[in-house]
N, C-alpha and C. Protein backbone atom coordinates (compact mmCIF):
# COMPACT_ATOMS: atom_id res chain seq x y z
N UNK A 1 285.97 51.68 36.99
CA UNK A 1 286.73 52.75 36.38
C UNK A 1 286.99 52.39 34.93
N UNK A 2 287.22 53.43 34.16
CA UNK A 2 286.44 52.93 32.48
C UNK A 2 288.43 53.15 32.19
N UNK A 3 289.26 52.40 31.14
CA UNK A 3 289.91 52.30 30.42
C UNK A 3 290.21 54.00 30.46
N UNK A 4 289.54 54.73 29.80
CA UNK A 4 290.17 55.96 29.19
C UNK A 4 290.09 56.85 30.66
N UNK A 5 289.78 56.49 31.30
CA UNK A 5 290.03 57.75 32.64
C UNK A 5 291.82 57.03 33.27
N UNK A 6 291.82 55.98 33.28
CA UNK A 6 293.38 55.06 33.84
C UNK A 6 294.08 55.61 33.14
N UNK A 7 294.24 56.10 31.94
CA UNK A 7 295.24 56.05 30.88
C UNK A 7 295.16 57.42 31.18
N UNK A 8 294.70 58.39 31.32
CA UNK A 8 294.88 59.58 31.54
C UNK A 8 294.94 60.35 33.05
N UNK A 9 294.67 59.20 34.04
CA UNK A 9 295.62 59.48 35.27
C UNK A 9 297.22 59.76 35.19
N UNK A 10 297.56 60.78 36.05
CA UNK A 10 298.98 60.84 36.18
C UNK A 10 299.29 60.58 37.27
N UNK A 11 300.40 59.87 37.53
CA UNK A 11 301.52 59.49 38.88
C UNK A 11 301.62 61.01 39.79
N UNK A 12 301.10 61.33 40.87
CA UNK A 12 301.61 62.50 41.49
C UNK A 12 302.73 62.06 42.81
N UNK A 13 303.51 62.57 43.22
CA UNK A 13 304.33 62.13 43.82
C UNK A 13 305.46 63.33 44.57
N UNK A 14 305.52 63.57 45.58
CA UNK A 14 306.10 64.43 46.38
C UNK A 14 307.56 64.17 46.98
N UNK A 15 308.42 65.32 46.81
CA UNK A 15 310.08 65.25 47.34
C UNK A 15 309.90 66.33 48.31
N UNK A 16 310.03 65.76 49.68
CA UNK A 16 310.81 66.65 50.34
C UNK A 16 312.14 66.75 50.64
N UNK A 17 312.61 68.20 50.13
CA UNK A 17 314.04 68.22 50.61
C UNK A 17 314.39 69.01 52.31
N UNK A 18 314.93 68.48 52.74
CA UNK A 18 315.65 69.10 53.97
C UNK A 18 314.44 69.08 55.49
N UNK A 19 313.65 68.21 54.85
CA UNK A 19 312.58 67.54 56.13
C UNK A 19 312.64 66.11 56.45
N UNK A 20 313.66 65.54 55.49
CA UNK A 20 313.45 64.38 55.27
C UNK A 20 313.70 63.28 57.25
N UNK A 21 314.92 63.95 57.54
CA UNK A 21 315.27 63.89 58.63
C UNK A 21 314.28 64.06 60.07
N UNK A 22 313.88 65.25 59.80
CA UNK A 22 312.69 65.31 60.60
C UNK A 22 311.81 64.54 60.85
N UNK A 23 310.99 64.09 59.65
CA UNK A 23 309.98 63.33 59.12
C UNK A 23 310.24 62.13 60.14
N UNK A 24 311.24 61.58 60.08
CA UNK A 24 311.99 60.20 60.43
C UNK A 24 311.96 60.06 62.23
N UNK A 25 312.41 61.39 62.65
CA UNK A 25 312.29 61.51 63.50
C UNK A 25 310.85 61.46 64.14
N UNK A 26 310.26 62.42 63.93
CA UNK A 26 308.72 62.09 64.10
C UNK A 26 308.16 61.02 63.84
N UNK A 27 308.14 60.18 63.13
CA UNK A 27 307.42 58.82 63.22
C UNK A 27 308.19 58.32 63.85
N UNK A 28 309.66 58.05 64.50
CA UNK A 28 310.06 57.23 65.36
C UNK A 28 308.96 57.69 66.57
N UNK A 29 308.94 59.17 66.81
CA UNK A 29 308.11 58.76 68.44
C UNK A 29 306.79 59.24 68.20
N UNK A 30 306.26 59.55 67.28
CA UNK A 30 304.95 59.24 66.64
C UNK A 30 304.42 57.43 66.45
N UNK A 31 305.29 56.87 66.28
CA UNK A 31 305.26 55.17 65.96
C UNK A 31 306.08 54.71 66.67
N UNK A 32 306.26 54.33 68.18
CA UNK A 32 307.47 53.83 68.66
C UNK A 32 307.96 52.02 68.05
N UNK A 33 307.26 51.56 67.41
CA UNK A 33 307.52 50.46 66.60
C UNK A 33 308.53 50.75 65.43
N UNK A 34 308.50 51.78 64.65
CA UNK A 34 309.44 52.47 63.97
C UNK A 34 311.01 52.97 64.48
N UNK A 35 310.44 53.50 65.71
CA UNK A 35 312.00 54.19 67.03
C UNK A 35 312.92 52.83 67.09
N UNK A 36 311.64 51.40 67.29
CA UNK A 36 312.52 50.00 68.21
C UNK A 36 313.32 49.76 67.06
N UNK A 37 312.89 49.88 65.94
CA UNK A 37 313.24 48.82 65.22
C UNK A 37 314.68 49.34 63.86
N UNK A 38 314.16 51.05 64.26
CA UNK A 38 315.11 51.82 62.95
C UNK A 38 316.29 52.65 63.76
N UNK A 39 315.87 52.78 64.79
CA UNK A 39 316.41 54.04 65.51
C UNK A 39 317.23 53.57 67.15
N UNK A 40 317.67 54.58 67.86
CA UNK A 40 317.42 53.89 69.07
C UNK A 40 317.81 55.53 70.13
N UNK A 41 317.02 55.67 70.98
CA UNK A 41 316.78 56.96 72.01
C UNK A 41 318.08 56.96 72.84
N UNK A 42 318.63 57.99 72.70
CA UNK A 42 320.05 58.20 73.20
C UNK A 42 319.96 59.29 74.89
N UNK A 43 318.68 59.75 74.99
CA UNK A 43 318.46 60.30 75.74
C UNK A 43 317.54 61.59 75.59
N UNK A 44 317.16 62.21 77.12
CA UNK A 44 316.74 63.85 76.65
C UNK A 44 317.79 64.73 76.63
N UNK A 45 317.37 65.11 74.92
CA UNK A 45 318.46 66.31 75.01
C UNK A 45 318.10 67.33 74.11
N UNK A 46 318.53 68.54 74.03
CA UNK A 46 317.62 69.69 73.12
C UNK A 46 318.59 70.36 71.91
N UNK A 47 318.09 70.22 71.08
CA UNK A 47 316.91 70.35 70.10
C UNK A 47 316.55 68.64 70.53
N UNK A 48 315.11 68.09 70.65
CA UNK A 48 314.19 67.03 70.89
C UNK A 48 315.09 66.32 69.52
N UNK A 49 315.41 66.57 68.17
CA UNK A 49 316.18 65.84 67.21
C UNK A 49 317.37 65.17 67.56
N UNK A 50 318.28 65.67 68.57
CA UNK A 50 318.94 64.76 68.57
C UNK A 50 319.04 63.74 70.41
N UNK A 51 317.35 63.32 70.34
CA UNK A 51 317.41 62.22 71.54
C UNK A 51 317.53 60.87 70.73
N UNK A 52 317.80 61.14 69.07
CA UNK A 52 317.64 60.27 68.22
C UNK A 52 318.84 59.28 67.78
N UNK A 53 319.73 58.56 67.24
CA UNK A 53 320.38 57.91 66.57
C UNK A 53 319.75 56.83 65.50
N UNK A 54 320.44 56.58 64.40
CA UNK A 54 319.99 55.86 63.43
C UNK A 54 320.64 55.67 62.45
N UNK A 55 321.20 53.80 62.41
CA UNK A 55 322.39 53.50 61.77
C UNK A 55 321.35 53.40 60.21
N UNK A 56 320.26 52.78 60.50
CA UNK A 56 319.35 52.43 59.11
C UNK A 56 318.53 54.00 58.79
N UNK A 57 317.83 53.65 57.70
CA UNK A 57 317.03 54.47 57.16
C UNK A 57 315.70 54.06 56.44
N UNK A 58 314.88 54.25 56.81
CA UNK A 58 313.78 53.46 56.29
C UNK A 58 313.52 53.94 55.15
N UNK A 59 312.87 53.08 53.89
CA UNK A 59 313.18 53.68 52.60
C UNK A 59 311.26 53.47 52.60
């Protein structure tokens, strides 16, 4: 990659607002290595969001 194409790359970078929660949720039981370690399953209960708890937040 040549010097003048780097320098004229830009940083793109995405905010979601008001999914963020979700997101979190889903990779806990999308990734249950994520659930053990960030989260912990409180049970079945509906809305499926809150079988969740979570003192941390993965950054």
């Amino acid at each position: 990659m040549s010097d003048a194409k780097t320098k004229n790359e830009k940083e793109v970078s995405y905010t979601i607002h008001g999914f963020s929660i979700v997101m979190q949720i889903w990779a806990y039981e999308a990734m249950p290595e994520l659930g053990e370690r960030f989260g912990e399953c409180v049970g079945e209960r509906s809305p499926r969001l809150l079988y969740w708890t979570s003192t941390k937040q993965p950054q």
